[in-house]
PDB file of N, CA and C in Angstrom:
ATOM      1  N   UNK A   1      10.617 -17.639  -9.203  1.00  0.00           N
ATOM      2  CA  UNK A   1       9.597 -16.754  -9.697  1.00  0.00           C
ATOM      3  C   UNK A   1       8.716 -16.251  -8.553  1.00  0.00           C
ATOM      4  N   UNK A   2       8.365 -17.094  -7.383  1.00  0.00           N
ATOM      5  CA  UNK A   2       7.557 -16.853  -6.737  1.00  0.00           C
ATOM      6  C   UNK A   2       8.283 -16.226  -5.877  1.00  0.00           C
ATOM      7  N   UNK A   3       9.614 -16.028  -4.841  1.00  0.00           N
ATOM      8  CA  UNK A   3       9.984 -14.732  -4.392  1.00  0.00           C
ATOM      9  C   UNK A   3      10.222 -13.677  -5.301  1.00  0.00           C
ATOM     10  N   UNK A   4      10.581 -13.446  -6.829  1.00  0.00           N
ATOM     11  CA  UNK A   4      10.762 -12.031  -7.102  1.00  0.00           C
ATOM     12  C   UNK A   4       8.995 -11.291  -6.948  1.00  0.00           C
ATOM     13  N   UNK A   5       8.157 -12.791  -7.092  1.00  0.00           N
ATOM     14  CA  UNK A   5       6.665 -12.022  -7.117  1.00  0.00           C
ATOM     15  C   UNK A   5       6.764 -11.318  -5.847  1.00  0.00           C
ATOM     16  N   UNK A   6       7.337 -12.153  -4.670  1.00  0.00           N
ATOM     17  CA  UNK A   6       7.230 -11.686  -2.935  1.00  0.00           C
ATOM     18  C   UNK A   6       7.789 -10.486  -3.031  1.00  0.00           C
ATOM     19  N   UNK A   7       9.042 -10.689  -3.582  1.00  0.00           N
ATOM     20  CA  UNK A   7       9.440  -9.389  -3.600  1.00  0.00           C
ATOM     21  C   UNK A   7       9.138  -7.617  -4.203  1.00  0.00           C
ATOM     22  N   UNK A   8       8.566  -7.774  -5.079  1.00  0.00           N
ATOM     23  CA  UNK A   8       7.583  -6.805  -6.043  1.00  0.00           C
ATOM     24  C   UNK A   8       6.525  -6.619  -4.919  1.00  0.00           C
ATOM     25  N   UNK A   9       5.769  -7.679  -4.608  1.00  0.00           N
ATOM     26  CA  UNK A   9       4.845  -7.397  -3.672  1.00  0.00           C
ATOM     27  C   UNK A   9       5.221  -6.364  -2.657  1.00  0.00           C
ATOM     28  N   UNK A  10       6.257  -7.094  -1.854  1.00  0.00           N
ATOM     29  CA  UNK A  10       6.515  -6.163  -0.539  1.00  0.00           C
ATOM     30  C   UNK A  10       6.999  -4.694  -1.070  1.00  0.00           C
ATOM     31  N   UNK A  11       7.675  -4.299  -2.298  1.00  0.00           N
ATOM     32  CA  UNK A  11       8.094  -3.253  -3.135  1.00  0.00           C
ATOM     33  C   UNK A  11       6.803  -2.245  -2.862  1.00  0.00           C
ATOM     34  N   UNK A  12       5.751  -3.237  -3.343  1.00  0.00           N
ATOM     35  CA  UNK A  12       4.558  -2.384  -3.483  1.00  0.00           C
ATOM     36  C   UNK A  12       3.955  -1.944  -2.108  1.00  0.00           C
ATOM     37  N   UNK A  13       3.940  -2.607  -0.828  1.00  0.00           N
ATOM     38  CA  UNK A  13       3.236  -2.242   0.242  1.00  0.00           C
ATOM     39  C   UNK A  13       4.369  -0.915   0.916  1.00  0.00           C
ATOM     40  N   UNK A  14       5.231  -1.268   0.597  1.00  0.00           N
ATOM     41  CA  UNK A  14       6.473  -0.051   1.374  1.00  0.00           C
ATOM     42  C   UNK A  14       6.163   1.005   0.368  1.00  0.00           C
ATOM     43  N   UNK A  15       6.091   1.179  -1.078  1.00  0.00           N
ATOM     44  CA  UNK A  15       5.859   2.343  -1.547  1.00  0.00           C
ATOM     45  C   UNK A  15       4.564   3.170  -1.118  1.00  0.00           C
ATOM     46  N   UNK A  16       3.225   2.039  -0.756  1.00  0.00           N
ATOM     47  CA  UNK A  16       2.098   3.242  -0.864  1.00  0.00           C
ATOM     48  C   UNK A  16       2.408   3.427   0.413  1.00  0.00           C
ATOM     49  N   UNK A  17       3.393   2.958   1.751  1.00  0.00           N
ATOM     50  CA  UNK A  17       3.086   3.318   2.604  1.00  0.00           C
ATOM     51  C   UNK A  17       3.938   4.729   2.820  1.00  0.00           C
ATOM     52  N   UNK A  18       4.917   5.237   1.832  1.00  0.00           N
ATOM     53  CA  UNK A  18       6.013   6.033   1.306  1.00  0.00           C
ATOM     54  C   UNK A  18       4.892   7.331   0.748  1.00  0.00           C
ATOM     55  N   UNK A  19       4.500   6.496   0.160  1.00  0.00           N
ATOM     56  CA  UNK A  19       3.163   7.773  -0.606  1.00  0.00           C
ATOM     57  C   UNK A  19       2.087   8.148   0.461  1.00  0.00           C
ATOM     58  N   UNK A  20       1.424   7.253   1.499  1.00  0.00           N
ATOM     59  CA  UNK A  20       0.429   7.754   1.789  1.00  0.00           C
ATOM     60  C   UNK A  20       1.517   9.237   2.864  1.00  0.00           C
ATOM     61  N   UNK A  21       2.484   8.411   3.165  1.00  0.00           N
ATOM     62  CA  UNK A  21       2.796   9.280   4.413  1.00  0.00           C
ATOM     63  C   UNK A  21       3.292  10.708   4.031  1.00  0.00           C
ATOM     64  N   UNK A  22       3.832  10.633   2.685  1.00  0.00           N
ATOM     65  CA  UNK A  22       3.906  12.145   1.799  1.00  0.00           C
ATOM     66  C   UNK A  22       2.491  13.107   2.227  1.00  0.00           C
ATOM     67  N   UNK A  23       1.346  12.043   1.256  1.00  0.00           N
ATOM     68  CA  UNK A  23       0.339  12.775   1.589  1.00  0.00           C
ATOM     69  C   UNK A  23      -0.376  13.061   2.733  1.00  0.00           C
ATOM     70  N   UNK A  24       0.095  12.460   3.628  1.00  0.00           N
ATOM     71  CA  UNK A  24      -0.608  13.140   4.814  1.00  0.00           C
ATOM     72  C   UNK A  24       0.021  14.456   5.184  1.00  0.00           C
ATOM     73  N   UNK A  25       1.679  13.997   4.542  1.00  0.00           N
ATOM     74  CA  UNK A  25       2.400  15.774   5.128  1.00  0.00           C
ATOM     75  C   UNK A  25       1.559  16.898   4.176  1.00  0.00           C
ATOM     76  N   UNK A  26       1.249  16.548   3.180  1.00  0.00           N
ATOM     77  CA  UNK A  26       0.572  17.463   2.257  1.00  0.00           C
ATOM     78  C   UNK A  26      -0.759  17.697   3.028  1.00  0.00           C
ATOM     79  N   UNK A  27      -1.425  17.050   3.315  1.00  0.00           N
ATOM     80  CA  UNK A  27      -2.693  17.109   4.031  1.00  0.00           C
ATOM     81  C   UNK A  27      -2.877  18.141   5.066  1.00  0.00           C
ATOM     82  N   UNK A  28      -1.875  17.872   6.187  1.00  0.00           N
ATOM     83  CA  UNK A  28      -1.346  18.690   7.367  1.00  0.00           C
ATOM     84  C   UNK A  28      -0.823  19.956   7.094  1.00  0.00           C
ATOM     85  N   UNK A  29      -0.590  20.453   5.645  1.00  0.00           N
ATOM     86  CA  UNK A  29      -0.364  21.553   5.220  1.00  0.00           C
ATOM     87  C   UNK A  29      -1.645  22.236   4.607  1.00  0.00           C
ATOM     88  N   UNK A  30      -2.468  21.411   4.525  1.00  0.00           N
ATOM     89  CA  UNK A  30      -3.719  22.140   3.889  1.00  0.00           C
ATOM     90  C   UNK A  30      -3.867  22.247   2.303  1.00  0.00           C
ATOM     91  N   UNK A  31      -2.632  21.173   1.639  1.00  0.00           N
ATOM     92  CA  UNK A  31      -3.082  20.940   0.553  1.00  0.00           C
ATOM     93  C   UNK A  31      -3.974  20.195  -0.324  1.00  0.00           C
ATOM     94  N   UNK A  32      -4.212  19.485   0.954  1.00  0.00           N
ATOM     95  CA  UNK A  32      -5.171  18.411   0.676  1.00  0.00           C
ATOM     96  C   UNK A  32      -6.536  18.004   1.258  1.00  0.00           C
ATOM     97  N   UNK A  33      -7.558  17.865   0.968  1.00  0.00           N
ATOM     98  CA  UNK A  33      -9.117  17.718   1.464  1.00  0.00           C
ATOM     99  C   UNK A  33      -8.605  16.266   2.240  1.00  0.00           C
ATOM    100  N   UNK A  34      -8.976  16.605   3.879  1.00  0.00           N
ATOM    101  CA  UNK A  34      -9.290  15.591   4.543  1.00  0.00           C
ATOM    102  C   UNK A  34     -10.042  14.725   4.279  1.00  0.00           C
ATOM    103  N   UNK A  35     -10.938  15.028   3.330  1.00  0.00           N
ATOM    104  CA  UNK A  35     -12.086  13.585   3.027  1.00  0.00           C
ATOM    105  C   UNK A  35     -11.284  12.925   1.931  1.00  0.00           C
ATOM    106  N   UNK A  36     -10.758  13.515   1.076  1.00  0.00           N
ATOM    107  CA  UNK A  36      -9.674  12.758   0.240  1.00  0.00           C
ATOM    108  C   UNK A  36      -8.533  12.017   0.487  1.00  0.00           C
ATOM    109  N   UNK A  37      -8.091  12.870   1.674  1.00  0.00           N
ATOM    110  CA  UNK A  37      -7.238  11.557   2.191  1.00  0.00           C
ATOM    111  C   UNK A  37      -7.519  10.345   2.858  1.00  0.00           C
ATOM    112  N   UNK A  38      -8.852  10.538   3.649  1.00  0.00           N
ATOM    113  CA  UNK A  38      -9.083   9.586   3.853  1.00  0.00           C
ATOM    114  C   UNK A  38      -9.693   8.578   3.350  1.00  0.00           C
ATOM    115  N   UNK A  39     -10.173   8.614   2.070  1.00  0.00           N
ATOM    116  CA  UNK A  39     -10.539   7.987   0.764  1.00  0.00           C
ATOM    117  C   UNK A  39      -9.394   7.352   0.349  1.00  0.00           C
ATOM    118  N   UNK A  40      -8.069   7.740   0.288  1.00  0.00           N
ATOM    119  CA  UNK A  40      -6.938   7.060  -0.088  1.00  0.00           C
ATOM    120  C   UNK A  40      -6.404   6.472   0.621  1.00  0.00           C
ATOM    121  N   UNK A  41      -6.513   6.717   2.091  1.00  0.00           N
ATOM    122  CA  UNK A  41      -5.707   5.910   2.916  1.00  0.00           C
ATOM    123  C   UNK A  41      -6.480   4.728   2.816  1.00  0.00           C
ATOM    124  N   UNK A  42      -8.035   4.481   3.079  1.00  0.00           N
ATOM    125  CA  UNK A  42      -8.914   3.411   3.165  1.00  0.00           C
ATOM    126  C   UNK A  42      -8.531   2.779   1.979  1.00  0.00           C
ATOM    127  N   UNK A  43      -8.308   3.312   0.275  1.00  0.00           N
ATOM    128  CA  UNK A  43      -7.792   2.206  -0.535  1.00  0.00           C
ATOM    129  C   UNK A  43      -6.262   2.132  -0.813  1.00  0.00           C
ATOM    130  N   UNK A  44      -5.146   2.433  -0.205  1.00  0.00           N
ATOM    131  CA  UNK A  44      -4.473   2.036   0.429  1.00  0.00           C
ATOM    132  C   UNK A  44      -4.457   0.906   1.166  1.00  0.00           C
ATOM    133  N   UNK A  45      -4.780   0.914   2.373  1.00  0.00           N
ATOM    134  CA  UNK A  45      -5.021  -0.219   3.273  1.00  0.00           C
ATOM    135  C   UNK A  45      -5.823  -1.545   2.740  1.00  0.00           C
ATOM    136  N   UNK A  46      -7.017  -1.161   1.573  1.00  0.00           N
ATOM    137  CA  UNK A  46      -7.298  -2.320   1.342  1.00  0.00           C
ATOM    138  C   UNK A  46      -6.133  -3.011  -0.075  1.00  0.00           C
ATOM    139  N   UNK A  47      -5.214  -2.277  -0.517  1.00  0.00           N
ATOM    140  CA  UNK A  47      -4.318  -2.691  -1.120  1.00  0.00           C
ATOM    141  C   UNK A  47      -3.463  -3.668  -1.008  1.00  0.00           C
ATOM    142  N   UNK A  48      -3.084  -2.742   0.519  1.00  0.00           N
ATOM    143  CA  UNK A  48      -1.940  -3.584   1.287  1.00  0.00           C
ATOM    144  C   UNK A  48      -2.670  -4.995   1.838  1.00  0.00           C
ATOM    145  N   UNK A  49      -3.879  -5.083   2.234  1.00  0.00           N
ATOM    146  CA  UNK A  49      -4.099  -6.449   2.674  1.00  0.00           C
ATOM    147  C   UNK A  49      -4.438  -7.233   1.144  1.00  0.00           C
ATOM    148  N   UNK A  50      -4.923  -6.865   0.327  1.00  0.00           N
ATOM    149  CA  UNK A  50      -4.883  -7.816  -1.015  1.00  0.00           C
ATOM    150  C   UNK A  50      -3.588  -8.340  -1.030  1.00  0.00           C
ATOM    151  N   UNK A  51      -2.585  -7.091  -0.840  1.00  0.00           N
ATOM    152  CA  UNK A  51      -1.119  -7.849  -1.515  1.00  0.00           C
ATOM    153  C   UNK A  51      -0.327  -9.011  -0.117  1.00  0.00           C
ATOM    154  N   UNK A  52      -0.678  -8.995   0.890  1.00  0.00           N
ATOM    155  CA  UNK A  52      -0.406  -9.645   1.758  1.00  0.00           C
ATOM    156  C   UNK A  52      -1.407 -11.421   1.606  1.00  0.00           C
ATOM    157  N   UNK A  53      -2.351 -11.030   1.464  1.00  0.00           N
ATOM    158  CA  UNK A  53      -2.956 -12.400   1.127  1.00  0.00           C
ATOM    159  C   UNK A  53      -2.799 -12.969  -0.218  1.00  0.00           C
ATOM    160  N   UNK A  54      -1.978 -12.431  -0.776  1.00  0.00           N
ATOM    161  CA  UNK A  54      -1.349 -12.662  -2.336  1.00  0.00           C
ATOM    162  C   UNK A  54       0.025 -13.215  -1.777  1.00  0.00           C
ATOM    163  N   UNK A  55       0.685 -12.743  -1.096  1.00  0.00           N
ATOM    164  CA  UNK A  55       1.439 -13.157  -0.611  1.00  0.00           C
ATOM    165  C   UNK A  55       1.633 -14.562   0.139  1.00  0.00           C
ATOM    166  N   UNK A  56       0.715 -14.506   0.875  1.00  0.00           N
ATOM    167  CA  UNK A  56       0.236 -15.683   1.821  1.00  0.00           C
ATOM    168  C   UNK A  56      -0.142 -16.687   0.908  1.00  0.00           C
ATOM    169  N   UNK A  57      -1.120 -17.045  -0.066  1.00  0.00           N
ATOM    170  CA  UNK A  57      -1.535 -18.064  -1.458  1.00  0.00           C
ATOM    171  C   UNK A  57      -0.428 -17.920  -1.631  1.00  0.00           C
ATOM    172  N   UNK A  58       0.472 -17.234  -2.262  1.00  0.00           N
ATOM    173  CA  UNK A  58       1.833 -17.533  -3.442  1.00  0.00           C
ATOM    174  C   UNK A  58       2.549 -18.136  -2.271  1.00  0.00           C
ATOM    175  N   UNK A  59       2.926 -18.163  -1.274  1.00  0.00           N
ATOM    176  CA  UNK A  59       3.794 -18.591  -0.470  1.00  0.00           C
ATOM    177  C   UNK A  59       3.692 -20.474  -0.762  1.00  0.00           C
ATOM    178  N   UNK A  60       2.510 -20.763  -0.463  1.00  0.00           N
ATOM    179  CA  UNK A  60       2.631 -22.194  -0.799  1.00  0.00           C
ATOM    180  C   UNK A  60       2.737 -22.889  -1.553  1.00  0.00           C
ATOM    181  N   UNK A  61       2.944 -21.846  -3.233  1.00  0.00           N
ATOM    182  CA  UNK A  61       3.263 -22.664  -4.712  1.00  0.00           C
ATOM    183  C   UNK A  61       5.145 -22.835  -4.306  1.00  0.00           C
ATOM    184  N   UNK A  62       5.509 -23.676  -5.464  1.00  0.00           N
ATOM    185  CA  UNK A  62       6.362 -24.003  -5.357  1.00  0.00           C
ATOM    186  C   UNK A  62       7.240 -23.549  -6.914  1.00  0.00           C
TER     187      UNK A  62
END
């Protein structure tokens, strides 16, 4: 149970990093407000470290 959780997890940090990098191409095209992206990248990033220290706790159940 606790690697398919690892695994979902890491699912999840590779997708927003799949999404943010879309949106930056969108960004760089001018579809997107620079202050907005950088609003998403910042909760992004604090995503990815939640799910990594979720990771890190679940690692030591058994």
């Amino acid at each position: 149970m606790v690697a398919r959780l690892h695994s979902n997890l890491h699912n999840v940090t590779q997708n927003i990093y799949h999404v943010t990098r879309l949106m930056e191409s969108d960004a760089d095209d001018g579809n997107l407000d620079k202050g907005q992206m950088e609003n998403i990248k910042n909760d992004a990033e604090a995503i990815t470290v939640a799910t990594v220290r979720l990771i890190y706790m679940t690692s030591k159940l058994k």
